[in-house]
PDB file of N, CA and C in Angstrom:
ATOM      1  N   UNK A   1     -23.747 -14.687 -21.510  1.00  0.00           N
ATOM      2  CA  UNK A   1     -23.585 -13.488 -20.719  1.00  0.00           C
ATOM      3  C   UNK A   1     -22.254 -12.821 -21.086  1.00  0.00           C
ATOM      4  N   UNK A   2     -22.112 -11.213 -21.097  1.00  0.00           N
ATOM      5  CA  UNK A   2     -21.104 -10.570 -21.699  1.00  0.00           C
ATOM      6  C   UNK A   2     -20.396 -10.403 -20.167  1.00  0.00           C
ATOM      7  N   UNK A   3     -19.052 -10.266 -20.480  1.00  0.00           N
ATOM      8  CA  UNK A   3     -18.399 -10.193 -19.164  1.00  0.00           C
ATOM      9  C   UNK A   3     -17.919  -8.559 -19.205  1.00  0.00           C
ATOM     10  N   UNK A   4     -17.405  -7.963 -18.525  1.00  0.00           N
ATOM     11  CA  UNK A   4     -17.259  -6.494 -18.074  1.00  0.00           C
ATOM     12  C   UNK A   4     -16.050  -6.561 -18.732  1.00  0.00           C
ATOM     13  N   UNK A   5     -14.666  -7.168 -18.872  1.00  0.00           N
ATOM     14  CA  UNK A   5     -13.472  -7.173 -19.140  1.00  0.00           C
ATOM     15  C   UNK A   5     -13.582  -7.258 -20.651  1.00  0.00           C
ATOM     16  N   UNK A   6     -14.530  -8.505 -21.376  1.00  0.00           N
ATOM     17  CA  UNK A   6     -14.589  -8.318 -23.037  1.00  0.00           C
ATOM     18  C   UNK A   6     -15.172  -6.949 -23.183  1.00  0.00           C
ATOM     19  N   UNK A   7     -16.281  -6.670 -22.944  1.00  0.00           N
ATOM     20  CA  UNK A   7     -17.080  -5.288 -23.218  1.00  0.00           C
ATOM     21  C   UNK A   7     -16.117  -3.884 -23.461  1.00  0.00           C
ATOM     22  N   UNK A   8     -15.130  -3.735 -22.542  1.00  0.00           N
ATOM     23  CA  UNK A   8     -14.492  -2.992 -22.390  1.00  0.00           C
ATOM     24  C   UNK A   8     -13.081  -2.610 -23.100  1.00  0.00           C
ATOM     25  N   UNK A   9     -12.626  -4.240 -23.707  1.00  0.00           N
ATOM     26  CA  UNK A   9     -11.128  -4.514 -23.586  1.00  0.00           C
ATOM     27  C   UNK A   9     -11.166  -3.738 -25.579  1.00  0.00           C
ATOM     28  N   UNK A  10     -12.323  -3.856 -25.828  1.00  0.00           N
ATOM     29  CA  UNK A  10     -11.924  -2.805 -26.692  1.00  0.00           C
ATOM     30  C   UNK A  10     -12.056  -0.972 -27.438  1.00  0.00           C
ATOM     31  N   UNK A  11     -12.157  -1.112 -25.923  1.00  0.00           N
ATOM     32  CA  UNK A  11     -12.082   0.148 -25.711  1.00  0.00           C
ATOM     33  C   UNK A  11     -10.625   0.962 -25.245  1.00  0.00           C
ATOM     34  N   UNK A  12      -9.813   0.084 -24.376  1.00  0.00           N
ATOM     35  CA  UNK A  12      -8.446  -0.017 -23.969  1.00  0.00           C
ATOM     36  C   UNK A  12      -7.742  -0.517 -24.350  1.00  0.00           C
ATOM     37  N   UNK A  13      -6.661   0.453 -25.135  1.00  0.00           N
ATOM     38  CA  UNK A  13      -5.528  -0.003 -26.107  1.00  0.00           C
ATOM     39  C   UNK A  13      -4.660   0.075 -24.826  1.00  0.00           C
ATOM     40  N   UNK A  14      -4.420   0.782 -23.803  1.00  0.00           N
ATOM     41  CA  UNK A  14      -3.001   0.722 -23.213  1.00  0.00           C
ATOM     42  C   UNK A  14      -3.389  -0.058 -21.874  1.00  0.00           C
ATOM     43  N   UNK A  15      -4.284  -0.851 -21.521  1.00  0.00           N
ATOM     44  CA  UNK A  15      -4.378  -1.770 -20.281  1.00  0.00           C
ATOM     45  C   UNK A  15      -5.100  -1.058 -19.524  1.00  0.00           C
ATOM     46  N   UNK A  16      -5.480  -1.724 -18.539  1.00  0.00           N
ATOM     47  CA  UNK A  16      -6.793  -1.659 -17.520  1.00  0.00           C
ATOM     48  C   UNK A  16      -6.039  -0.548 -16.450  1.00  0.00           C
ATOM     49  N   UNK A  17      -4.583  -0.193 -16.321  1.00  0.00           N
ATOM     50  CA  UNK A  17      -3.949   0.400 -15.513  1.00  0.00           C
ATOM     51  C   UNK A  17      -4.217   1.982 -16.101  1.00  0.00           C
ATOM     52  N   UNK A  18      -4.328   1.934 -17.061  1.00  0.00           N
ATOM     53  CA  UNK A  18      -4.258   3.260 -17.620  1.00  0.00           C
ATOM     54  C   UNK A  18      -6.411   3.858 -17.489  1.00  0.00           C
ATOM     55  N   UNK A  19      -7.062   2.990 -16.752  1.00  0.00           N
ATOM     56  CA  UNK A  19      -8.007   3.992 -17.274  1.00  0.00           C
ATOM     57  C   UNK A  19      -8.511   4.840 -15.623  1.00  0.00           C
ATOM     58  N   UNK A  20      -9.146   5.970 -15.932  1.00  0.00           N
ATOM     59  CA  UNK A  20      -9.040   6.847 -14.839  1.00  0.00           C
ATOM     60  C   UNK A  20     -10.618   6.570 -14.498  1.00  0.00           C
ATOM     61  N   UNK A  21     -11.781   6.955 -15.760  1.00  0.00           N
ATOM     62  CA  UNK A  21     -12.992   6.822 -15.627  1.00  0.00           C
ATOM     63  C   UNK A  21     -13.656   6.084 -16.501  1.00  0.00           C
ATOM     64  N   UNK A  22     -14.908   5.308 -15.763  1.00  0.00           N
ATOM     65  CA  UNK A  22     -15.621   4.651 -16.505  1.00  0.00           C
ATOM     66  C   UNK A  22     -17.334   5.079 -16.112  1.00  0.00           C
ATOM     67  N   UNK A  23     -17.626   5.123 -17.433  1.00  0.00           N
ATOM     68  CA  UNK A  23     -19.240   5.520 -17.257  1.00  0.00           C
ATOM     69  C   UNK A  23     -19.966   4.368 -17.962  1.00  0.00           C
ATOM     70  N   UNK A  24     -20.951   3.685 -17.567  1.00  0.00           N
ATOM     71  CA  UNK A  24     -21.307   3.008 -17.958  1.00  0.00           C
ATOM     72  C   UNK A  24     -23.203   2.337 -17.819  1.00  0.00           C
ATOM     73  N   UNK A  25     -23.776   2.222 -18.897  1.00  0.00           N
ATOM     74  CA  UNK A  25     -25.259   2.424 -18.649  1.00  0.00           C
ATOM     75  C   UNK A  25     -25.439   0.841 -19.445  1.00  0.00           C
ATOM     76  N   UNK A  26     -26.054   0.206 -17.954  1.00  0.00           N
ATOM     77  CA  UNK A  26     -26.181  -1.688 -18.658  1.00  0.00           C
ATOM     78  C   UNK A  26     -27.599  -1.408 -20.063  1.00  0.00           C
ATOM     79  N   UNK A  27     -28.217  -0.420 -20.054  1.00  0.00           N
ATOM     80  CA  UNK A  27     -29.555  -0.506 -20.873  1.00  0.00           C
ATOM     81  C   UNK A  27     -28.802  -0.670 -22.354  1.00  0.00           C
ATOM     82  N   UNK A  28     -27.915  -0.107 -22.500  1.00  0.00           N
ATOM     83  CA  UNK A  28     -27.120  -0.458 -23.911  1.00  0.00           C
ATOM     84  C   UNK A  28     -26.409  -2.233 -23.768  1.00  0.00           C
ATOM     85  N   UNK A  29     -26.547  -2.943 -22.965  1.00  0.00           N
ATOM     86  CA  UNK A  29     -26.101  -3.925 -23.230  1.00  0.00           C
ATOM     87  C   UNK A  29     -26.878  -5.576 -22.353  1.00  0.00           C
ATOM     88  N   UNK A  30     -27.060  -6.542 -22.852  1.00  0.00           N
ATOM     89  CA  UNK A  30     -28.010  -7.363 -22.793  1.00  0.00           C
ATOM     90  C   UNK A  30     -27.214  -7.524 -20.750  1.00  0.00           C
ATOM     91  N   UNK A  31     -27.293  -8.906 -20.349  1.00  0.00           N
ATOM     92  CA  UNK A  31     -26.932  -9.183 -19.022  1.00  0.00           C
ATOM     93  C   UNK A  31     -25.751  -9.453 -18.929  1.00  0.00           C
ATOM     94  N   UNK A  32     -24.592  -8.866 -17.964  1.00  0.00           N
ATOM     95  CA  UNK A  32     -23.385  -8.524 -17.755  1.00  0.00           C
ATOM     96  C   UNK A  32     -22.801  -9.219 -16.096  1.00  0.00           C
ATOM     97  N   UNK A  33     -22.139  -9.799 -16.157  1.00  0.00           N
ATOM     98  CA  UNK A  33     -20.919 -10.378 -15.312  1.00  0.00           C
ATOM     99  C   UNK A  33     -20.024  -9.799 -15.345  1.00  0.00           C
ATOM    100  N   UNK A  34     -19.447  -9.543 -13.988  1.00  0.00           N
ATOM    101  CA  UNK A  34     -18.322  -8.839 -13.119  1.00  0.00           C
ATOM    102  C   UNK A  34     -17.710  -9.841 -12.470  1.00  0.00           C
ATOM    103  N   UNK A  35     -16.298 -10.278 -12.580  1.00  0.00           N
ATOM    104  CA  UNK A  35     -15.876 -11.079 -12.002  1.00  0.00           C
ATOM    105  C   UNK A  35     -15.159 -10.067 -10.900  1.00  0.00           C
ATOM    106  N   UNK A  36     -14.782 -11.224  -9.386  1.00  0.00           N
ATOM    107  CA  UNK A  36     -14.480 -10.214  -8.208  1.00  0.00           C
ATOM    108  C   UNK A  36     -13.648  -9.482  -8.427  1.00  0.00           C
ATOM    109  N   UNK A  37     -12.495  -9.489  -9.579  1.00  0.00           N
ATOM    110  CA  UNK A  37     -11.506  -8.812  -9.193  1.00  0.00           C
ATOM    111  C   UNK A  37     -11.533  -8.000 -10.633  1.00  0.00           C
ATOM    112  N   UNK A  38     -12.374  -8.139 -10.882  1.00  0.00           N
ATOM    113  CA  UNK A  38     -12.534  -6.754 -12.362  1.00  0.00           C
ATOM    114  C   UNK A  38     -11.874  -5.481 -11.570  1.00  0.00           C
ATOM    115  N   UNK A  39     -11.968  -4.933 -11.313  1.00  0.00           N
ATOM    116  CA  UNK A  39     -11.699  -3.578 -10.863  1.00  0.00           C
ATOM    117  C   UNK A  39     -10.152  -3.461 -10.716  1.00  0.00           C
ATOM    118  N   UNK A  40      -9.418  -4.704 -10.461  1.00  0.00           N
ATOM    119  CA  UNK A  40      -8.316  -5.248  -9.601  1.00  0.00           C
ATOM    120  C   UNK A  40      -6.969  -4.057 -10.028  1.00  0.00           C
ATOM    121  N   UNK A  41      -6.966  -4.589 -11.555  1.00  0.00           N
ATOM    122  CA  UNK A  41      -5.792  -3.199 -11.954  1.00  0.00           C
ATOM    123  C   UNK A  41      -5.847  -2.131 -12.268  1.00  0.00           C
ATOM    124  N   UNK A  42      -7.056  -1.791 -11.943  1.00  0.00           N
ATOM    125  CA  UNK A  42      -7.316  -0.428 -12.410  1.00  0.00           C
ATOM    126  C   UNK A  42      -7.013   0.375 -11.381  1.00  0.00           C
ATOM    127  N   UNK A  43      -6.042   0.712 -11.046  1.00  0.00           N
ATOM    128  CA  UNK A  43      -5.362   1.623 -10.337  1.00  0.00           C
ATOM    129  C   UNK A  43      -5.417   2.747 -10.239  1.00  0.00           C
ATOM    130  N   UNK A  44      -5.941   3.534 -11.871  1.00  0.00           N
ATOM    131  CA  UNK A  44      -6.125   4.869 -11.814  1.00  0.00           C
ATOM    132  C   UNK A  44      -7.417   5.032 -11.880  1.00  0.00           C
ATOM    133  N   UNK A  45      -8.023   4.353 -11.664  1.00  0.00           N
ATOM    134  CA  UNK A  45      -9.597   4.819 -11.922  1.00  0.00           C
ATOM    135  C   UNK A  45      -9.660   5.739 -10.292  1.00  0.00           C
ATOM    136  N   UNK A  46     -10.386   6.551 -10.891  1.00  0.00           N
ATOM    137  CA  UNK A  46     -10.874   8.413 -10.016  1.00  0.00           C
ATOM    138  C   UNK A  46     -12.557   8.107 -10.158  1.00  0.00           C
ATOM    139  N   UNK A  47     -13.493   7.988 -11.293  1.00  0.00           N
ATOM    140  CA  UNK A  47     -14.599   7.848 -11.362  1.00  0.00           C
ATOM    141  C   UNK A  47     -15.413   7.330 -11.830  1.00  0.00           C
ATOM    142  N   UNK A  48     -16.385   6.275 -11.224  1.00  0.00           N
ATOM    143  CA  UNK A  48     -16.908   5.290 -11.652  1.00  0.00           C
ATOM    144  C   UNK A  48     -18.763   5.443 -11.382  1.00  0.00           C
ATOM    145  N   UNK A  49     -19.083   5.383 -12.611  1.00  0.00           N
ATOM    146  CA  UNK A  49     -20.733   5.817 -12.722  1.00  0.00           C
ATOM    147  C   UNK A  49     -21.110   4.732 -13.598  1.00  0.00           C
ATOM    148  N   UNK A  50     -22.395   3.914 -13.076  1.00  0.00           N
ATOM    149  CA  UNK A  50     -22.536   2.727 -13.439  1.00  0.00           C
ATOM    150  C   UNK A  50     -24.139   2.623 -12.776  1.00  0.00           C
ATOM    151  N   UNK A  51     -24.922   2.729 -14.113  1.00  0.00           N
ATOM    152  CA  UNK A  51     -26.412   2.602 -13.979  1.00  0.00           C
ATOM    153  C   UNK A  51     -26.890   1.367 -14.715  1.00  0.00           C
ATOM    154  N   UNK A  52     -27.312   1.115 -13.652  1.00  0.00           N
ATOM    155  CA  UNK A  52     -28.078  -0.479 -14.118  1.00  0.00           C
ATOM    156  C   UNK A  52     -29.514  -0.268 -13.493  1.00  0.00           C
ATOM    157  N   UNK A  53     -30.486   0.132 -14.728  1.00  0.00           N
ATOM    158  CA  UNK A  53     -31.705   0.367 -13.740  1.00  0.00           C
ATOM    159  C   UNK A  53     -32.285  -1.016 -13.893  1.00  0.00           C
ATOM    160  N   UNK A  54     -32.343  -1.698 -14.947  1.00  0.00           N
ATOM    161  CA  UNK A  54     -32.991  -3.162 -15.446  1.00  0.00           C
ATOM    162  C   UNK A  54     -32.061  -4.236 -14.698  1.00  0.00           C
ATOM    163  N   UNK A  55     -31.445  -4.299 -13.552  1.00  0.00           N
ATOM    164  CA  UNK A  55     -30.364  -4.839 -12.799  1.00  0.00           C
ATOM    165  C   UNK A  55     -29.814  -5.841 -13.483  1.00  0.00           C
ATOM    166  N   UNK A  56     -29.154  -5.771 -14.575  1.00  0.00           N
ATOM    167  CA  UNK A  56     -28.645  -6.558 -15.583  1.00  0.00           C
ATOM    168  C   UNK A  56     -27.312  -6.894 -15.436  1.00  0.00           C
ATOM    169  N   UNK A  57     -26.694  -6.250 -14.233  1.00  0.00           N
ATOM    170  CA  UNK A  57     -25.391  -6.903 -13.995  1.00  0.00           C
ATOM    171  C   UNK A  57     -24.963  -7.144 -12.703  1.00  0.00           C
ATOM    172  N   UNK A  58     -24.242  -8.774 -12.520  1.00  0.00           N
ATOM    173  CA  UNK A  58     -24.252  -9.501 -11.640  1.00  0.00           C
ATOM    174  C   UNK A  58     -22.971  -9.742 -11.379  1.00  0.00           C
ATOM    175  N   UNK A  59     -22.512  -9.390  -9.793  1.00  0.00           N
ATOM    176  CA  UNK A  59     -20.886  -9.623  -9.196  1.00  0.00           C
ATOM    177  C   UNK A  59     -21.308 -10.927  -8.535  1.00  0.00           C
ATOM    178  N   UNK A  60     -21.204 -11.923  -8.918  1.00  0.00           N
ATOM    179  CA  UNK A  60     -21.314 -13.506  -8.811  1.00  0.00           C
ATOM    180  C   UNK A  60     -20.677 -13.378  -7.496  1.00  0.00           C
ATOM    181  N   UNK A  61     -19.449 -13.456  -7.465  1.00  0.00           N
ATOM    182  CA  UNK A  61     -18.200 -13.521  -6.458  1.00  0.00           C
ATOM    183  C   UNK A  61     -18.029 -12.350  -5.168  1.00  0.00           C
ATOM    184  N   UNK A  62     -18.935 -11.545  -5.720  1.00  0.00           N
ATOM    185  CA  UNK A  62     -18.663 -10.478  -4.916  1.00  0.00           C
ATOM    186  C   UNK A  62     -18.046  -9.353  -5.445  1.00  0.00           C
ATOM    187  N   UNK A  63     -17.524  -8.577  -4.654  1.00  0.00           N
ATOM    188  CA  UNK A  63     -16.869  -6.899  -5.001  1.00  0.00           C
ATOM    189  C   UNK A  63     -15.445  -7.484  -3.983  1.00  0.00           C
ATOM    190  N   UNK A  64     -13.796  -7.812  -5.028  1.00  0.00           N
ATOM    191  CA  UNK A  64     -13.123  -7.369  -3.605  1.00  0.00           C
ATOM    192  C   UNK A  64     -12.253  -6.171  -4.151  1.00  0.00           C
ATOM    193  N   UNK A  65     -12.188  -5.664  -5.438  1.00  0.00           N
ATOM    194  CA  UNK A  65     -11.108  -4.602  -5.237  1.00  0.00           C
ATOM    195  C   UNK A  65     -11.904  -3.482  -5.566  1.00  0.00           C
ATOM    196  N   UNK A  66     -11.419  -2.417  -4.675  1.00  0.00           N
ATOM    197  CA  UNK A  66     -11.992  -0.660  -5.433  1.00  0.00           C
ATOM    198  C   UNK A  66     -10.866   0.026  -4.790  1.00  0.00           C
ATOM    199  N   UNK A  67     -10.181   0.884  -5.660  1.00  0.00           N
ATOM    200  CA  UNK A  67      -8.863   1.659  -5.286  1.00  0.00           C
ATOM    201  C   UNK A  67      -9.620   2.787  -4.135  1.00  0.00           C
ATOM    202  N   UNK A  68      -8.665   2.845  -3.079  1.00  0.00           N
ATOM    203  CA  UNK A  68      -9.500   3.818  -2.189  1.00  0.00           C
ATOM    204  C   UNK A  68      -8.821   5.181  -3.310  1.00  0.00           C
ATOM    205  N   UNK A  69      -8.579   6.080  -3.703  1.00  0.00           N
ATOM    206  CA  UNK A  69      -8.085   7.012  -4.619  1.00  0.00           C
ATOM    207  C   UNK A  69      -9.491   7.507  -5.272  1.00  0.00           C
ATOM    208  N   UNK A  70     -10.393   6.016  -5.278  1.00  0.00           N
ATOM    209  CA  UNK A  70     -11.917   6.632  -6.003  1.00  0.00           C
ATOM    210  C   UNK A  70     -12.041   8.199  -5.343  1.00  0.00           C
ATOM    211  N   UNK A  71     -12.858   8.837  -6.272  1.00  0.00           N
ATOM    212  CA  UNK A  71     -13.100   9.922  -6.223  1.00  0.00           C
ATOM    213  C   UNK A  71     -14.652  10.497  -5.951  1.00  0.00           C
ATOM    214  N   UNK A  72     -15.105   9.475  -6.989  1.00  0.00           N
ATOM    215  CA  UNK A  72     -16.392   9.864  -7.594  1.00  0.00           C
ATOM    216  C   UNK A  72     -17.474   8.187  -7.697  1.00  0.00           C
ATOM    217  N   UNK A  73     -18.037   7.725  -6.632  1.00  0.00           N
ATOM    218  CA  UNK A  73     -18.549   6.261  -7.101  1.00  0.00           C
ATOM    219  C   UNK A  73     -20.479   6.592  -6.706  1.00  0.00           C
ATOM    220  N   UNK A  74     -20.868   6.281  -8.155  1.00  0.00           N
ATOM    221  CA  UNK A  74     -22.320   6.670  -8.265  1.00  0.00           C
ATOM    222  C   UNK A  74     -22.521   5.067  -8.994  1.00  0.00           C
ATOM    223  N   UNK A  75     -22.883   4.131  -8.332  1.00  0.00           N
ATOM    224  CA  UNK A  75     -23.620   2.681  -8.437  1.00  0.00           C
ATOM    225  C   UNK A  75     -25.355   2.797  -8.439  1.00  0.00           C
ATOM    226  N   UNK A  76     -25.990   3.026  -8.802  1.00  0.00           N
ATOM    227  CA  UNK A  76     -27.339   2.629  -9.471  1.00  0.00           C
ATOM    228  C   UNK A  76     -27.518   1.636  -9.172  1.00  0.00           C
ATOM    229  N   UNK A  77     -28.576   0.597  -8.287  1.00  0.00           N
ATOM    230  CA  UNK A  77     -28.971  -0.334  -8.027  1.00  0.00           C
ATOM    231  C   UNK A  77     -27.659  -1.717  -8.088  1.00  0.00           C
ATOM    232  N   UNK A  78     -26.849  -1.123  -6.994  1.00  0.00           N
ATOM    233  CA  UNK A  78     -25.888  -1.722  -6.795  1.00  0.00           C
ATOM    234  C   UNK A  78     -26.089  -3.103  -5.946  1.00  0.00           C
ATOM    235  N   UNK A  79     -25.425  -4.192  -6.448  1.00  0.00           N
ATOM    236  CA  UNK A  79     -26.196  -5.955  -6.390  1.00  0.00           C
ATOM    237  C   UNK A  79     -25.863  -6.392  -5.222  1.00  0.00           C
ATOM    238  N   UNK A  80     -25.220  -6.016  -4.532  1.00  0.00           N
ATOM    239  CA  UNK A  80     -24.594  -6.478  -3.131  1.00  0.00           C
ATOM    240  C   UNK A  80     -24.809  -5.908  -1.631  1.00  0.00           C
ATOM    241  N   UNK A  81     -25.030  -6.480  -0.375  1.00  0.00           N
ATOM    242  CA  UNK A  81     -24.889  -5.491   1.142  1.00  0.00           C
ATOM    243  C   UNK A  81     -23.708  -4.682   1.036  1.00  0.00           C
ATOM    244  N   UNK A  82     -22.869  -4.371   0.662  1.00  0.00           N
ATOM    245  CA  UNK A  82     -21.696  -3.974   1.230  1.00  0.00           C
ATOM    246  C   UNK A  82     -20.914  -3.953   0.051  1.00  0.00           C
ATOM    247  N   UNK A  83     -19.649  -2.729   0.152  1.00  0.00           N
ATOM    248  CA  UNK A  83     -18.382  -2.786  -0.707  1.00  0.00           C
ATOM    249  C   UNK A  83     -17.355  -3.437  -0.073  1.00  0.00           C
ATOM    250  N   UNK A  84     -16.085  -3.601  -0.858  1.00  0.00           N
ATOM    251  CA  UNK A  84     -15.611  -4.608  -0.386  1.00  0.00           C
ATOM    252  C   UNK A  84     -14.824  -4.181   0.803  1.00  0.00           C
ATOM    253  N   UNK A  85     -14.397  -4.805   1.360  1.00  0.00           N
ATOM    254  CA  UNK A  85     -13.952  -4.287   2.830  1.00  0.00           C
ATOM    255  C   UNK A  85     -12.765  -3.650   2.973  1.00  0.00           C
ATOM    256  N   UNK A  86     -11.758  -3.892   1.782  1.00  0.00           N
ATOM    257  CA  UNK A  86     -10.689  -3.540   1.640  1.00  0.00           C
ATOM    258  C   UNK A  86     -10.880  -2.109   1.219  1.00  0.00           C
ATOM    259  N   UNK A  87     -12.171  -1.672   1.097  1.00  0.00           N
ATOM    260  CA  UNK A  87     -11.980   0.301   0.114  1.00  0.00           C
ATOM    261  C   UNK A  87     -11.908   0.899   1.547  1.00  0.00           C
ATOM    262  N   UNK A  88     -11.492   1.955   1.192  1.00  0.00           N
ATOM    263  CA  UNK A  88     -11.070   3.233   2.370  1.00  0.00           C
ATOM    264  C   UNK A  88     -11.736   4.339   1.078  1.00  0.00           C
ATOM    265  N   UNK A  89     -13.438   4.647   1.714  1.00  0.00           N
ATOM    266  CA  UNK A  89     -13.396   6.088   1.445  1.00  0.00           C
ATOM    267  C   UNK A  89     -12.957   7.093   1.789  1.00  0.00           C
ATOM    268  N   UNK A  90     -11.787   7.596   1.950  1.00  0.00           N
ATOM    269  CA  UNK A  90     -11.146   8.480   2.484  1.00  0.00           C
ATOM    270  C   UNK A  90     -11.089   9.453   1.461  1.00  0.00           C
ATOM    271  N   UNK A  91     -10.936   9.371  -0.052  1.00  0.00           N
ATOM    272  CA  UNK A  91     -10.624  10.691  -0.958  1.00  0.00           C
ATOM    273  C   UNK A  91     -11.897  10.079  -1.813  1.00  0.00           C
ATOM    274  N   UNK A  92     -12.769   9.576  -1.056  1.00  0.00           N
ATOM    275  CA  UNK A  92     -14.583   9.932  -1.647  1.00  0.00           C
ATOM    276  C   UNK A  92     -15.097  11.139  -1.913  1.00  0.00           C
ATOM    277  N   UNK A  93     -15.334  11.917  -2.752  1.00  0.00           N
ATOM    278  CA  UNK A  93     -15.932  13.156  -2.417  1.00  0.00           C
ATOM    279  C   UNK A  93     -17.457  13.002  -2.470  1.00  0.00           C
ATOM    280  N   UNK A  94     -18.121  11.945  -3.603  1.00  0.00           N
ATOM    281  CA  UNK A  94     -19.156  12.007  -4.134  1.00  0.00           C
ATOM    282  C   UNK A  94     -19.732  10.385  -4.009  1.00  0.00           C
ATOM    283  N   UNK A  95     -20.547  10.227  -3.296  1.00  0.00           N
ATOM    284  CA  UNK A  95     -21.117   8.260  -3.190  1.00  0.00           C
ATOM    285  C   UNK A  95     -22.580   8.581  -3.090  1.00  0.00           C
ATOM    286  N   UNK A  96     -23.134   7.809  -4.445  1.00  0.00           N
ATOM    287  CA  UNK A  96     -24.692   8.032  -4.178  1.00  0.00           C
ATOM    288  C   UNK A  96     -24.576   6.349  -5.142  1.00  0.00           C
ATOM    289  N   UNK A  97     -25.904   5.176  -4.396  1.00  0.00           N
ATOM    290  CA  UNK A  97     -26.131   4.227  -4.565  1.00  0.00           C
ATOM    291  C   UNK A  97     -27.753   3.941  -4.538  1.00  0.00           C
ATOM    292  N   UNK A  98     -28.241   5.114  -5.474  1.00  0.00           N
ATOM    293  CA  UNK A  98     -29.736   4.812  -5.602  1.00  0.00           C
ATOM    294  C   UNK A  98     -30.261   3.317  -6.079  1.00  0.00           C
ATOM    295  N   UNK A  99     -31.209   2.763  -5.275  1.00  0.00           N
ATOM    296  CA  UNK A  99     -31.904   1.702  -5.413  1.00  0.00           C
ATOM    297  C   UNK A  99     -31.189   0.392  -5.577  1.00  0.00           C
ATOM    298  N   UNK A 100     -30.233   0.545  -4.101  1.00  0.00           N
ATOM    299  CA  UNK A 100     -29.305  -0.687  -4.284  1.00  0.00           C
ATOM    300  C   UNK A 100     -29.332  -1.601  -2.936  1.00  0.00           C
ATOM    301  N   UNK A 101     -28.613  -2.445  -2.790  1.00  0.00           N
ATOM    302  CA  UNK A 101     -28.995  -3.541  -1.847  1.00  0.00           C
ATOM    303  C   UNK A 101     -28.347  -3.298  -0.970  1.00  0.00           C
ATOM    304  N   UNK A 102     -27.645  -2.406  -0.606  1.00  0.00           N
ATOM    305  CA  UNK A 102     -26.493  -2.341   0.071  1.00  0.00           C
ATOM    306  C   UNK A 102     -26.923  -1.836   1.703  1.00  0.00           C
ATOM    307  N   UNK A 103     -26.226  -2.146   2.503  1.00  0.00           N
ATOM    308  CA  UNK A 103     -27.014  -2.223   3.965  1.00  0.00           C
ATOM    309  C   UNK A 103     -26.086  -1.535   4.673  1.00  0.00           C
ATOM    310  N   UNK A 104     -25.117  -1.578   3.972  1.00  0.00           N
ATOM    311  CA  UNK A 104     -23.659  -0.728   5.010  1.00  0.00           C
ATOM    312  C   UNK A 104     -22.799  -0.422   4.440  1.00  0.00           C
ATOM    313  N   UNK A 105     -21.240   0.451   4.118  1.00  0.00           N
ATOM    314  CA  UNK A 105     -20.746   0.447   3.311  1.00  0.00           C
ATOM    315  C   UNK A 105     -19.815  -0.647   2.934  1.00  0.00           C
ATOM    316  N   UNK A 106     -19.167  -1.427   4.271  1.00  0.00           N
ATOM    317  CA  UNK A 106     -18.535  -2.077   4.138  1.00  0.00           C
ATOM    318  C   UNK A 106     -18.708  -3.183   5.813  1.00  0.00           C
ATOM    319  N   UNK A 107     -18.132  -4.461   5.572  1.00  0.00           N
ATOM    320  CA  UNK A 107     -18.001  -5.813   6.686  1.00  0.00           C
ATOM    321  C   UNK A 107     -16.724  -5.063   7.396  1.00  0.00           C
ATOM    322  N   UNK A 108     -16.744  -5.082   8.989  1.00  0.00           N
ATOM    323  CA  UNK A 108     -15.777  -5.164   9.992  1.00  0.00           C
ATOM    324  C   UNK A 108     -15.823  -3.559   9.756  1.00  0.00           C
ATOM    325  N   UNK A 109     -14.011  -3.603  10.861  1.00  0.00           N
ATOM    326  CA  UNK A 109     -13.461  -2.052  11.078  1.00  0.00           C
ATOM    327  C   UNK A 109     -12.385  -1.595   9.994  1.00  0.00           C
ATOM    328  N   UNK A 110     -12.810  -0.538   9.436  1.00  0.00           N
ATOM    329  CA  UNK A 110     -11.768   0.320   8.447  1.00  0.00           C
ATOM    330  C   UNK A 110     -10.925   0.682   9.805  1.00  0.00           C
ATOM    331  N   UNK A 111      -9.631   1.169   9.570  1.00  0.00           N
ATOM    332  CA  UNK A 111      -8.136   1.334  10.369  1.00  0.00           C
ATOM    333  C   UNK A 111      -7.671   2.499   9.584  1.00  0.00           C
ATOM    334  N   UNK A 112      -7.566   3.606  10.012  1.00  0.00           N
ATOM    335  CA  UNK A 112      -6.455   4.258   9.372  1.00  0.00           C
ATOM    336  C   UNK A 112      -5.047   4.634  10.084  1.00  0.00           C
ATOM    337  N   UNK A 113      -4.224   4.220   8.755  1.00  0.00           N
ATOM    338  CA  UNK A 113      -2.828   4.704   9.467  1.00  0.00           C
ATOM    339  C   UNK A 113      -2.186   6.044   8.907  1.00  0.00           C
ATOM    340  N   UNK A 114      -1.808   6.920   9.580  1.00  0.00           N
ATOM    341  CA  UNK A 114      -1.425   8.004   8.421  1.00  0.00           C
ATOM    342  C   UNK A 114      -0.030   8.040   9.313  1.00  0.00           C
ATOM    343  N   UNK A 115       0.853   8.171   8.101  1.00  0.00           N
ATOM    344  CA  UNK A 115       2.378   8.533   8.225  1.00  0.00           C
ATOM    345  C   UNK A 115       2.902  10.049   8.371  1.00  0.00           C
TER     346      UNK A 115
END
């Protein structure tokens, strides 16, 4: 099984911090693993589009990081009930999760604090 971090890592010469968007279609690639904290440094990621119609990729561990900053999150038969509890859609503009498992957006109460 190909993992999300090899697939990618050569695509990113300046680190996982530097990328803003990722588009990504599993039909170009055999069955794919996401470990929980793939997402973890990607700090600048704004938009994330990720079609898996042949559900070929599997978050074993779960989902725990997504920068609330997302912008743009379009998941295609997304593998899990829920995102991880820690996202704050707050600067969501755009969330569509056709043909996915997902039952709620997220476990417990989101809190906001604004300064």
């Amino acid at each position: 099984m190909t993992t999300f971090a090899n697939y990618y890592s050569k695509f990113c010469f300046q680190g996982t911090d530097a990328i803003e968007v990722i588009r990504f279609n599993t039909s170009e690639v055999g069955d794919l693993s996401l470990s929980s904290k793939s997402f973890e440094s990607m700090i600048n990621l704004r938009f994330l589009h990720i079609t898996d119609k042949c559900n070929k990729l599997h978050l074993l561990e779960g989902l725990e990081w997504l920068f609330d900053d997302l912008r743009y999150l379009h998941w295609e038969s997304f593998p899990l009930e829920s995102l991880a509890s820690t996202f704050c859609g707050e600067w969501l503009v755009q969330l569509s999760m056709t043909h996915s498992k997902h039952k709620k957006l997220w476990d417990g109460i989101q809190v906001h604090i604004y300064c």
